[in-house]
Protein backbone atom coordinates (compact mmCIF):
# COMPACT_ATOMS: atom_id res chain seq x y z
CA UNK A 1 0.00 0.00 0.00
CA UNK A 2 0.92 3.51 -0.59
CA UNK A 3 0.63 6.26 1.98
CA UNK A 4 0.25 9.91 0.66
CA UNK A 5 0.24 13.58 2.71
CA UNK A 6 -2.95 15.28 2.17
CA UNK A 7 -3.12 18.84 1.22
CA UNK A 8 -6.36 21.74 1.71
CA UNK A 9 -7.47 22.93 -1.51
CA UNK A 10 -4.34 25.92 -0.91
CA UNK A 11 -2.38 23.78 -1.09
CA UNK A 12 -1.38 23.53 2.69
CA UNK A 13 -0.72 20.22 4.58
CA UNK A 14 -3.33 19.03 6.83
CA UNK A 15 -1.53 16.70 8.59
CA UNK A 16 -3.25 13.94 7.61
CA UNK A 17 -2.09 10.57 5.49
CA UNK A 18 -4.25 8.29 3.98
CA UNK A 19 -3.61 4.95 1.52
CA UNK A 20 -3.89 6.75 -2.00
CA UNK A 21 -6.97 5.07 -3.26
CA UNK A 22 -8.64 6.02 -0.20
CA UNK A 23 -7.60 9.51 -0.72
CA UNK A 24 -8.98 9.54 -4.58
CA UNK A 25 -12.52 7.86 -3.51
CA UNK A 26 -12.46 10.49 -0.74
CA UNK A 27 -11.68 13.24 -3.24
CA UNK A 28 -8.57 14.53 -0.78
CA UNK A 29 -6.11 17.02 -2.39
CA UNK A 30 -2.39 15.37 -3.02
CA UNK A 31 0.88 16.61 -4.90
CA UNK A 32 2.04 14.67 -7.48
CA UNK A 33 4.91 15.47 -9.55
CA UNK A 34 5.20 15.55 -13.19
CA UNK A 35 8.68 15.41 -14.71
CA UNK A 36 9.62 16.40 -18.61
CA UNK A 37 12.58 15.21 -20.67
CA UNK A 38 14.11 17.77 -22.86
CA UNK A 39 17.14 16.76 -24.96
CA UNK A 40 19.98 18.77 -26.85
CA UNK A 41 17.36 18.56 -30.22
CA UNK A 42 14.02 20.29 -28.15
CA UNK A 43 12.79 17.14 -28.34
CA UNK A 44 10.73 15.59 -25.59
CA UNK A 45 10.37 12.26 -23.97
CA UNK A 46 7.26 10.47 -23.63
CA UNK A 47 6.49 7.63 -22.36
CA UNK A 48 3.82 5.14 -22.87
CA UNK A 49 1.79 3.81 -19.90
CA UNK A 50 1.88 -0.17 -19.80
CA UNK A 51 -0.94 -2.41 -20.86
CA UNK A 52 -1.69 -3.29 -17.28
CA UNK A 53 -2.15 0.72 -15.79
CA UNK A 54 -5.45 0.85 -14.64
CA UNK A 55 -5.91 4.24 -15.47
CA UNK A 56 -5.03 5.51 -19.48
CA UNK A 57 -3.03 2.01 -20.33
CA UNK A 58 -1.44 2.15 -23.54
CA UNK A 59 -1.49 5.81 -23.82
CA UNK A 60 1.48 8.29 -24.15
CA UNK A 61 1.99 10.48 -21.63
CA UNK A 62 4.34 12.61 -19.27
CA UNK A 63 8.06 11.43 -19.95
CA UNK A 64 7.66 10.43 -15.92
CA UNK A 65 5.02 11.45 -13.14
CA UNK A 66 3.90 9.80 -9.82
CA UNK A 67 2.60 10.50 -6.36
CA UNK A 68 4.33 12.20 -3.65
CA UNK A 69 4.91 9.75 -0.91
CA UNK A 70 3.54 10.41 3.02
CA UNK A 71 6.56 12.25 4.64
CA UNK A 72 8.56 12.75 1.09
CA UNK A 73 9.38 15.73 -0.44
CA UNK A 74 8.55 16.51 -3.98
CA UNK A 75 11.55 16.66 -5.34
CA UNK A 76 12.32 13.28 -3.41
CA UNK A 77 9.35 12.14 -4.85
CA UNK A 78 9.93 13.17 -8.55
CA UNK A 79 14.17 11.51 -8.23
CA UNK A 80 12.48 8.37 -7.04
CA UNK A 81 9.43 8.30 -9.46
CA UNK A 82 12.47 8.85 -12.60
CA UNK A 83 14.49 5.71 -11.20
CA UNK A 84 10.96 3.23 -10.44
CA UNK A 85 9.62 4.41 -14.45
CA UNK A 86 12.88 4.94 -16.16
CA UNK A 87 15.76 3.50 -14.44
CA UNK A 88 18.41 6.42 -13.71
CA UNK A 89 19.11 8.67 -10.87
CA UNK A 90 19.54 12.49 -11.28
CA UNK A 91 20.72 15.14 -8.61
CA UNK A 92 17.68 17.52 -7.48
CA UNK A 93 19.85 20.66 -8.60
CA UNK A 94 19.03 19.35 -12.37
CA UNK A 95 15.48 19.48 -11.89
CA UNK A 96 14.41 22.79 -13.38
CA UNK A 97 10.86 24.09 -12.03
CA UNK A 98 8.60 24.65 -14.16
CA UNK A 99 4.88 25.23 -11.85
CA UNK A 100 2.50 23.67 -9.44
CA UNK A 101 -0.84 23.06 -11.41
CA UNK A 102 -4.06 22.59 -9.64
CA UNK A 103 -5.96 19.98 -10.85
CA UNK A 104 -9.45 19.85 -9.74
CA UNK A 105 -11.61 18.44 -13.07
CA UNK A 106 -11.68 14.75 -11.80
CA UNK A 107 -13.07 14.85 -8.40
CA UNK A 108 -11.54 11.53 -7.22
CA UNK A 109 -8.48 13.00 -8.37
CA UNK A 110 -7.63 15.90 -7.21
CA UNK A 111 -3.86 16.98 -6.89
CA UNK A 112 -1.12 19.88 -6.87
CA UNK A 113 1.38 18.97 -9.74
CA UNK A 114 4.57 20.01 -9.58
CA UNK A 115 6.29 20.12 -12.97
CA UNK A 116 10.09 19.76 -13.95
CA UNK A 117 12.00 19.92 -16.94
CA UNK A 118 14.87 17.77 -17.04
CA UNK A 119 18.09 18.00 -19.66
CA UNK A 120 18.97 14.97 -20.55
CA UNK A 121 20.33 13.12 -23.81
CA UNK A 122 19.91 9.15 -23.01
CA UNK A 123 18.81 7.23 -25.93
CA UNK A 124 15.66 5.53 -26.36
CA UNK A 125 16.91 2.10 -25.81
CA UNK A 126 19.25 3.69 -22.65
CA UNK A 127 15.96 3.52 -20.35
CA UNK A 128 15.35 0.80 -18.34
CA UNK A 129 11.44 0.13 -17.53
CA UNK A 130 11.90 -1.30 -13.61
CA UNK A 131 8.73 -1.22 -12.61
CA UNK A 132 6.54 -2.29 -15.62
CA UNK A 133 4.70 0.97 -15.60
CA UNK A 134 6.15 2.11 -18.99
CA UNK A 135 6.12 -0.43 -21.49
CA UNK A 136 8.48 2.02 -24.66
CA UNK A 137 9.37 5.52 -24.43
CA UNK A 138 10.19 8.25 -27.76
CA UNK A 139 11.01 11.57 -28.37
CA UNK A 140 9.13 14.20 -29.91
CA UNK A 141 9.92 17.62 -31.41
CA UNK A 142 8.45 19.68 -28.66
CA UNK A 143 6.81 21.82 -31.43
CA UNK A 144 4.88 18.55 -33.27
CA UNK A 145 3.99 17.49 -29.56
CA UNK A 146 2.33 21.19 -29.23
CA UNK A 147 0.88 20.18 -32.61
CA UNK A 148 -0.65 16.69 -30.95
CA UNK A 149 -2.25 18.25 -28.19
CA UNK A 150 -3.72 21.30 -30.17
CA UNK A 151 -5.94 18.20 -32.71
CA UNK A 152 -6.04 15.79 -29.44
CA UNK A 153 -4.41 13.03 -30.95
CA UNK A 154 -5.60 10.24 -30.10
CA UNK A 155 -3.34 8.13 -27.45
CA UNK A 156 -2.10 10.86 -26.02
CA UNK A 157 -3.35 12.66 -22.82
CA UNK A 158 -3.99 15.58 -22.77
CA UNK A 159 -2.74 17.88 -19.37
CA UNK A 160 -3.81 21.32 -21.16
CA UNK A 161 -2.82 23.59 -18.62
CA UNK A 162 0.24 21.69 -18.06
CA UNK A 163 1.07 21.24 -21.67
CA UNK A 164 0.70 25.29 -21.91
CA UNK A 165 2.97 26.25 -19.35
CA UNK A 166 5.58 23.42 -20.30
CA UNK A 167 5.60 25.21 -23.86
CA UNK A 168 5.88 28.51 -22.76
CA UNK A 169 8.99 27.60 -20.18
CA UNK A 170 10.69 26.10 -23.26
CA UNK A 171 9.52 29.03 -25.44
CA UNK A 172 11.27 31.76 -22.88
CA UNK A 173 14.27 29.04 -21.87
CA UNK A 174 15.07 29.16 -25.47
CA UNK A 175 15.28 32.79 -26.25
CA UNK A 176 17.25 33.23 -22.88
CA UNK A 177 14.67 34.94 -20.79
């Protein structure tokens, strides 16, 4: 079983930890954190979910993303959640912020994500799937990717507001501002 804080709709702890699927069917407020590959070419990583996920299996999604543990901290959270889903360990000082995004439109599901960009050139075939959540990973001009979520292709999900602000951070990191 997995333990997770849970959080007031400002995002403040309440002191309280429940079992994560307790704290969806109760609705509770959680932070999650979402973390983006970036290589040298602006591509992004994705990653697609395995056949077994019970939620979205088979779709593409976040390069790597997962709950924040009971008593973890998010960046813990989002170094462990890299080395379960792709098998490699990065320092938190290479984890560039990107925001916290409120997510409220599933109401078993609602979280804080906090979103990283990472830089990072592996190879497809360099990432090892340890946990069986990801079952292949590929890159992805980050351009054609804003491209995929502007027509909603299909197999991919769609985190609008999280898509936006990813684009605009590599928009503004690329001009230097």
């Amino acid at each position: 079983m997995e333990y997770i804080d849970i959080f007031d709709e400002n995002n403040n702890p309440m002191g309280k930890v429940k079992e994560k699927q307790q704290a969806h069917d109760d609705g509770n407020f959680h932070r999650t954190a979402h973390i983006w590959i970036i290589n040298d070419k602006e591509e992004l990583l994705l990653q697609k979910r395995s056949a077994s996920k019970k939620s979205h299996p088979n779709c593409w999604d976040i390069s790597a993303a997962g709950h924040i543990r009971a008593g973890e901290s998010v960046l813990e959270g989002a170094i462990r959640e890299l080395k379960e889903e792709l098998g490699f360990e990065v320092k938190e000082n290479k984890l560039e912020y990107v925001a916290t995004i409120k997510s409220t439109k599933n109401p078993k599901n609602k979280e804080f994500g906090y979103v990283y960009l990472l830089k990072c050139n592996k190879q497809v075939n360099d990432y090892i799937f340890e946990d069986e959540e990801v079952s292949e990973v590929k890159y992805v001009y980050f351009e054609e990717l804003e491209k995929m979520v502007a027509s909603k292709t299909e197999g991919l999900l769609i985190h609008e507001e999280e898509y936006n602000k990813l684009f605009e951070y590599i928009r503004n990191k690329l001009k230097g501002v």
